[in-house]
C-alpha atoms as a PDB file:
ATOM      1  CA  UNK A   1      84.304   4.215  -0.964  1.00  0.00           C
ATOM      2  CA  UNK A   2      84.308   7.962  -0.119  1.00  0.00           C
ATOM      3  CA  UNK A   3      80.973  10.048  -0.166  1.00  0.00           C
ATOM      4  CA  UNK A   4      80.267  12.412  -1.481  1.00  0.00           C
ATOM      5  CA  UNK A   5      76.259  12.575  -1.056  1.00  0.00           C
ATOM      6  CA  UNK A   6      74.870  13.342   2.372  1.00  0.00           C
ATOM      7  CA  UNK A   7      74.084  10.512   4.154  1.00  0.00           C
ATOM      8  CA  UNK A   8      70.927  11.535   5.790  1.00  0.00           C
ATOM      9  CA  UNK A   9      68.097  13.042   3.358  1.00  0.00           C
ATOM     10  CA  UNK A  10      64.825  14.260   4.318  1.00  0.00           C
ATOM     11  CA  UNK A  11      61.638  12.021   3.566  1.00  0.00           C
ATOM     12  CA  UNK A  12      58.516  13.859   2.029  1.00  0.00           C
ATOM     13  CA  UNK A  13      56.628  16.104   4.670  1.00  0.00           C
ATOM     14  CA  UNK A  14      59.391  16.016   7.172  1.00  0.00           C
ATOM     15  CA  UNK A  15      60.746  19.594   8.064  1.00  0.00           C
ATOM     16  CA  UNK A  16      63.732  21.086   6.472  1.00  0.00           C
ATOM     17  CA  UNK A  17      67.302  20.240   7.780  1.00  0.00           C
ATOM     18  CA  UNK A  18      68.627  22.559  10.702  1.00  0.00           C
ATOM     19  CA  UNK A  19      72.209  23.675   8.966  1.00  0.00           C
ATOM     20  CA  UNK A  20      74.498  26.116  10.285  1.00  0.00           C
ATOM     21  CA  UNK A  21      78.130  26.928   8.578  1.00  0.00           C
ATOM     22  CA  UNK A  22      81.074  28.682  10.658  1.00  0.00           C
ATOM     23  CA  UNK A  23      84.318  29.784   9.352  1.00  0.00           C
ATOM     24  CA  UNK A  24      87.886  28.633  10.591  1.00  0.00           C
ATOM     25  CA  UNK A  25      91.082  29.195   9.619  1.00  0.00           C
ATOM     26  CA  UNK A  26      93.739  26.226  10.117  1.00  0.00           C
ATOM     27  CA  UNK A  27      95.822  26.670  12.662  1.00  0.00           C
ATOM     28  CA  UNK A  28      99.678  25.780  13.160  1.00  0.00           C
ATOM     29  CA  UNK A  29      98.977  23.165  15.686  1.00  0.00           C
ATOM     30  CA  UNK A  30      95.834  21.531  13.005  1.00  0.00           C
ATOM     31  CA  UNK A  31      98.915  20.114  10.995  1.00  0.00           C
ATOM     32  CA  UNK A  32     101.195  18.347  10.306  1.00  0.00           C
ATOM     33  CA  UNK A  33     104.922  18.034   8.943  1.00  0.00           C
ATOM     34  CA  UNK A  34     103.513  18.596   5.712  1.00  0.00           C
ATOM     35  CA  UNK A  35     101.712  21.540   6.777  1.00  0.00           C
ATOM     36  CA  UNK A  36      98.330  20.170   5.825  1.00  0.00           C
ATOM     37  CA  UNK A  37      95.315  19.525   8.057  1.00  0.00           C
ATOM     38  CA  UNK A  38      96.002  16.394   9.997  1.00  0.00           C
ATOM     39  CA  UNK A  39      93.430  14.114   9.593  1.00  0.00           C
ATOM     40  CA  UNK A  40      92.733  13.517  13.060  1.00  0.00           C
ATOM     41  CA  UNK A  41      91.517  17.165  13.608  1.00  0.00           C
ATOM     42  CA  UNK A  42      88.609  16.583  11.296  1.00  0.00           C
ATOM     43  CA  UNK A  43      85.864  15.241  13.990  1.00  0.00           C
ATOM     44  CA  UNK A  44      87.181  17.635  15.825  1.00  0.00           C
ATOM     45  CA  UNK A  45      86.490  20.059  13.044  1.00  0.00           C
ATOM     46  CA  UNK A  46      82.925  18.627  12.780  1.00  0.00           C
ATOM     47  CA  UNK A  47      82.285  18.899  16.404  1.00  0.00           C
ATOM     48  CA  UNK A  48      83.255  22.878  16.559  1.00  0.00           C
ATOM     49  CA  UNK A  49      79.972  23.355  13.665  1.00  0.00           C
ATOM     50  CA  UNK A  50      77.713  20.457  15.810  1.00  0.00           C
ATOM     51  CA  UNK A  51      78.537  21.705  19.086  1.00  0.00           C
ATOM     52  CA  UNK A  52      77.476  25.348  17.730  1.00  0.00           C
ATOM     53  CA  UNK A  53      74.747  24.330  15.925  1.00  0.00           C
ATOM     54  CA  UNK A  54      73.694  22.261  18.948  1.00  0.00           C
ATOM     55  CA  UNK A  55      73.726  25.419  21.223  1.00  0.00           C
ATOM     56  CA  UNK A  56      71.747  27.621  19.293  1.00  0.00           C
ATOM     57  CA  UNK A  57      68.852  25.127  18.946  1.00  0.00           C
ATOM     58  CA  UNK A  58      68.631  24.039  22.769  1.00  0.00           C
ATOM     59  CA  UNK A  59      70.639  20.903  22.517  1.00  0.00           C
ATOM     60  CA  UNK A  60      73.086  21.939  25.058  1.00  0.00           C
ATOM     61  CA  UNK A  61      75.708  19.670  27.220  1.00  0.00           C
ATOM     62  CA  UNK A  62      73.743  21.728  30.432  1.00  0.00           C
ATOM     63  CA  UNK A  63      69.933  20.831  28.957  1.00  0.00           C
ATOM     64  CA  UNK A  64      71.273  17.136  28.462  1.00  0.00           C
ATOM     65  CA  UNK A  65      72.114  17.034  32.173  1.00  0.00           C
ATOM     66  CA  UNK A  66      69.105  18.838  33.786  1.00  0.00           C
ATOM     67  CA  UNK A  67      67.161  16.246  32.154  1.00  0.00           C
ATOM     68  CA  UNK A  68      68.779  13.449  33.208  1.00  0.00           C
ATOM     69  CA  UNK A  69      69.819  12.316  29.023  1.00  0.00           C
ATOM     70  CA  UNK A  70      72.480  11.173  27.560  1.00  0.00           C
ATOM     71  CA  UNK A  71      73.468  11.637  23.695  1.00  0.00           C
ATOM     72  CA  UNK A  72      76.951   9.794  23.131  1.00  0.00           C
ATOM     73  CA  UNK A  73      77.401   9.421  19.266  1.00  0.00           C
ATOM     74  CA  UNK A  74      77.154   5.751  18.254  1.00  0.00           C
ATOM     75  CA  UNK A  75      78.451   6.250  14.660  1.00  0.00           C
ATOM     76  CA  UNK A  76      80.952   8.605  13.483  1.00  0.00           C
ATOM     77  CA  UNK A  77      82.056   8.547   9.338  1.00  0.00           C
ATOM     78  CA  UNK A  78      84.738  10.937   7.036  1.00  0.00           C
ATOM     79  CA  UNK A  79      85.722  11.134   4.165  1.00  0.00           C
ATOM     80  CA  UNK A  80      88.595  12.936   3.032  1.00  0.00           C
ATOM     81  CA  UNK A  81      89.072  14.282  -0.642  1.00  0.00           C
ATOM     82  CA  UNK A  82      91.769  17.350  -0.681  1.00  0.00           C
ATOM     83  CA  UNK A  83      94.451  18.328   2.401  1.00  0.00           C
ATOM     84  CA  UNK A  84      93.623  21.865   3.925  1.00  0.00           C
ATOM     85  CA  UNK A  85      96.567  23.831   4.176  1.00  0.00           C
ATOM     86  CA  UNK A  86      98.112  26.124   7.092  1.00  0.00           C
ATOM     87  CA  UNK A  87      96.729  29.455   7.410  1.00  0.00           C
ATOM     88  CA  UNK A  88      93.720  28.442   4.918  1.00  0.00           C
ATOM     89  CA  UNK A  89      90.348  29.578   6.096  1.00  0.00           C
ATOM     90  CA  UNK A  90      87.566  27.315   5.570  1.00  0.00           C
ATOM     91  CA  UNK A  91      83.830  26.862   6.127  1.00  0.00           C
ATOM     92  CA  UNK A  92      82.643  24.002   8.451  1.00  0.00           C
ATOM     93  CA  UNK A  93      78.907  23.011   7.210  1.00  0.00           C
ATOM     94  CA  UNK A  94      76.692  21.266  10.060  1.00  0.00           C
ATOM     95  CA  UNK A  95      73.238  20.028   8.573  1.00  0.00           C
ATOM     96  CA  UNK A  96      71.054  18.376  11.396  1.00  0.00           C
ATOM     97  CA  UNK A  97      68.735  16.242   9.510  1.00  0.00           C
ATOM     98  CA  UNK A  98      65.419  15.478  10.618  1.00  0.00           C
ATOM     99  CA  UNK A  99      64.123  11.939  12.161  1.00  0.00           C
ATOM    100  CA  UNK A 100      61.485  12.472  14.565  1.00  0.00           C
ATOM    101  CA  UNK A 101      63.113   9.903  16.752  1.00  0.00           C
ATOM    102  CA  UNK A 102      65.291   9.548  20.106  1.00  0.00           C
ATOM    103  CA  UNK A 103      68.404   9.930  17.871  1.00  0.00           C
ATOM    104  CA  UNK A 104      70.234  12.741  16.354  1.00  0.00           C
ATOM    105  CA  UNK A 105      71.371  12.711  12.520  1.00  0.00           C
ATOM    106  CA  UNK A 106      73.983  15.136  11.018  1.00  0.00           C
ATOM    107  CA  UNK A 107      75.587  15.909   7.941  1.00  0.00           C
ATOM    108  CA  UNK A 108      79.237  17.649   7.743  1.00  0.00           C
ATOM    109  CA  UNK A 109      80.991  19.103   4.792  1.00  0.00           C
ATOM    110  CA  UNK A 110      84.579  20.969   5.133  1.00  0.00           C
ATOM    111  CA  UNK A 111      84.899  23.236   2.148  1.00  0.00           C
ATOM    112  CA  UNK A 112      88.048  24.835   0.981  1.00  0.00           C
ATOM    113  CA  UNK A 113      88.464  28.406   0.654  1.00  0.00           C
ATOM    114  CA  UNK A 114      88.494  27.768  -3.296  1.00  0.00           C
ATOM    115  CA  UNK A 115      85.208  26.173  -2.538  1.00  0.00           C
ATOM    116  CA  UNK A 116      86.443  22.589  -3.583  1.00  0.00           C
ATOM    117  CA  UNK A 117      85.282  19.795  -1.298  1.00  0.00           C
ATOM    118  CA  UNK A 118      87.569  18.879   1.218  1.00  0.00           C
ATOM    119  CA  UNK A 119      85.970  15.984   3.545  1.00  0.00           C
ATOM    120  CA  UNK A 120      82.170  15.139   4.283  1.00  0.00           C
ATOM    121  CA  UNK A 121      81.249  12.737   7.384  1.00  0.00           C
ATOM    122  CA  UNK A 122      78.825  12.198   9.598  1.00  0.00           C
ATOM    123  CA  UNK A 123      77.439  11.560  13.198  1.00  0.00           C
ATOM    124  CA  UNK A 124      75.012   9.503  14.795  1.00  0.00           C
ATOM    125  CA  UNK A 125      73.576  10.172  18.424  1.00  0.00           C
ATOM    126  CA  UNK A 126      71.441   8.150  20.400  1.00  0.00           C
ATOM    127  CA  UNK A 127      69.591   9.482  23.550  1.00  0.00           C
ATOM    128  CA  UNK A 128      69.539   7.304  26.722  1.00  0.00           C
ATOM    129  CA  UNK A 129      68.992   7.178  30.177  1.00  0.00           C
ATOM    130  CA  UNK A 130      72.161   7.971  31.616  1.00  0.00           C
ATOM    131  CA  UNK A 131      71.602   6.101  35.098  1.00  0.00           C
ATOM    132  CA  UNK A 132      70.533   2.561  33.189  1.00  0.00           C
ATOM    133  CA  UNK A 133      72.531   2.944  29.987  1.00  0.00           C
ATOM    134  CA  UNK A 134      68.963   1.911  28.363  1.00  0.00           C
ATOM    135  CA  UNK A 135      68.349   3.762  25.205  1.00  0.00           C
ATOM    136  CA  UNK A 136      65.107   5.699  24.466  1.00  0.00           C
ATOM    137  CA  UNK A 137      62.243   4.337  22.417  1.00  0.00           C
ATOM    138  CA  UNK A 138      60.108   7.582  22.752  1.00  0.00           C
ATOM    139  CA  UNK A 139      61.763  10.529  22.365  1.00  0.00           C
ATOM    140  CA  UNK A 140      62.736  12.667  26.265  1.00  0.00           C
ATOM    141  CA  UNK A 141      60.034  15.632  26.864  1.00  0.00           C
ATOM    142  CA  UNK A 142      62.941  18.188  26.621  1.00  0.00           C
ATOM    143  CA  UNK A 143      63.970  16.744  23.134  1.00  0.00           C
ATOM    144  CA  UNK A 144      60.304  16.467  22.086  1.00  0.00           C
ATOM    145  CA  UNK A 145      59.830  20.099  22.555  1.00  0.00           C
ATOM    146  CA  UNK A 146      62.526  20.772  20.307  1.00  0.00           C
ATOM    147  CA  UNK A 147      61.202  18.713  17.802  1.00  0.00           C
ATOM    148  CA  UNK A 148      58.219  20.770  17.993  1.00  0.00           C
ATOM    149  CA  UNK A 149      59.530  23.810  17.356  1.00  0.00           C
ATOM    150  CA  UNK A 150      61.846  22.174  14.775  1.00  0.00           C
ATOM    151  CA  UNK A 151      58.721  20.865  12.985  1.00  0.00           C
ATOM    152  CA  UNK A 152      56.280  24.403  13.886  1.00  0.00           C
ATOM    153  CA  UNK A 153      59.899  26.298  11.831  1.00  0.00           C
ATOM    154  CA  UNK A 154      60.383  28.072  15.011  1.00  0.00           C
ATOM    155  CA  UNK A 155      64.342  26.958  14.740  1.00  0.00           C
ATOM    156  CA  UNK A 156      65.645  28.397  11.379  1.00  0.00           C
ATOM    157  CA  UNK A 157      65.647  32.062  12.492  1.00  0.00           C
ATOM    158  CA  UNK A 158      67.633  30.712  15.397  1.00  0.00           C
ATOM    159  CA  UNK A 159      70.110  29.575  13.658  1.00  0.00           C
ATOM    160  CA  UNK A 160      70.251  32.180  10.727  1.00  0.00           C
ATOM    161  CA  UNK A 161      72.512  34.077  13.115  1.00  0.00           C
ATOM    162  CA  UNK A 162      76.481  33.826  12.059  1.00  0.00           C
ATOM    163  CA  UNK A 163      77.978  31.486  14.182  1.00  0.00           C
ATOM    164  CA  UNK A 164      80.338  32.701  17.318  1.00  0.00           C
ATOM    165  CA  UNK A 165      83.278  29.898  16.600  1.00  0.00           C
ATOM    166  CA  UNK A 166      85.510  31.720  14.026  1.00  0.00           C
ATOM    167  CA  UNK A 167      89.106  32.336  14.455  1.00  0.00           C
ATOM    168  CA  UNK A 168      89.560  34.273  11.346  1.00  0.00           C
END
């Protein structure tokens, strides 16, 4: 069954999703013989708005390793309602939602430039100690003091900014 609700939702009290949207335009080599958006470029798609989204908050690939965590997604979902076509530019909507834990939740939506729906998904990242493979039951001190400024609002200004990634 394909979703079209976000997976993750935010409990009472808990601090607004972190979302950030970025704009890209599909490219000749993002299709196929049809000229539509191969479906295989879709996490990749995701990953563009996460990645960015990821850097502007402090969750970087170089923060990761100076601490000594890892964060490999452990569950990846799409959904795929109507093809993107070549040259179409479309908006890529990350929404990091909120679990206080030692695990990272996000929303995507891919919306057409006629603002239909054109796939949702998600991700699901676990932290964990990269030397043991053991996965975090507390949450690391770096990731912690995200939270905290996630949860103080210190992170929506942060991300209010227009995202770099566009190839309009």
């Amino acid at each position: 069954m394909r979703r079209t609700k976000k997976t993750f939702i935010t409990a009472p009290g808990d601090p607004a999703p972190l979302t950030l949207e970025l704009k890209h335009r599909l490219a000749f080599s993002e299709v196929d013989a049809l000229a539509i958006g191969w479906h295989g470029n879709y996490p990749r798609f995701f990953e563009m708005a996460h990645t960015e989204l990821m850097r502007k908050i402090g969750l970087t690939y170089e923060a990761y390793r100076k601490n000594e965590v890892g964060a490999p997604i452990v569950q990846f979902h799409a959904d795929y309602f109507v093809p993107l076509v070549l040259d179409e530019l479309f908006t890529i909507r990350a929404e990091c939602v909120w679990s206080g834990g030692a695990r990272i939740n996000v929303n995507y939506e891919i919306i057409k430039e006629n603002g239909k729906l054109a796939a949702t998904g998600y991700t699901v990242q676990m932290l964990f100690d990269p030397h043991t493979h053991t996965p975090y039951i507390t949450t690391p001190l770096f990731f912690q003091e995200v939270l905290d400024k996630w949860q103080d609002g210190e992170l929506y200004e942060v991300i209010s900014k227009r995202a770099k990634y566009d190839n309009r």
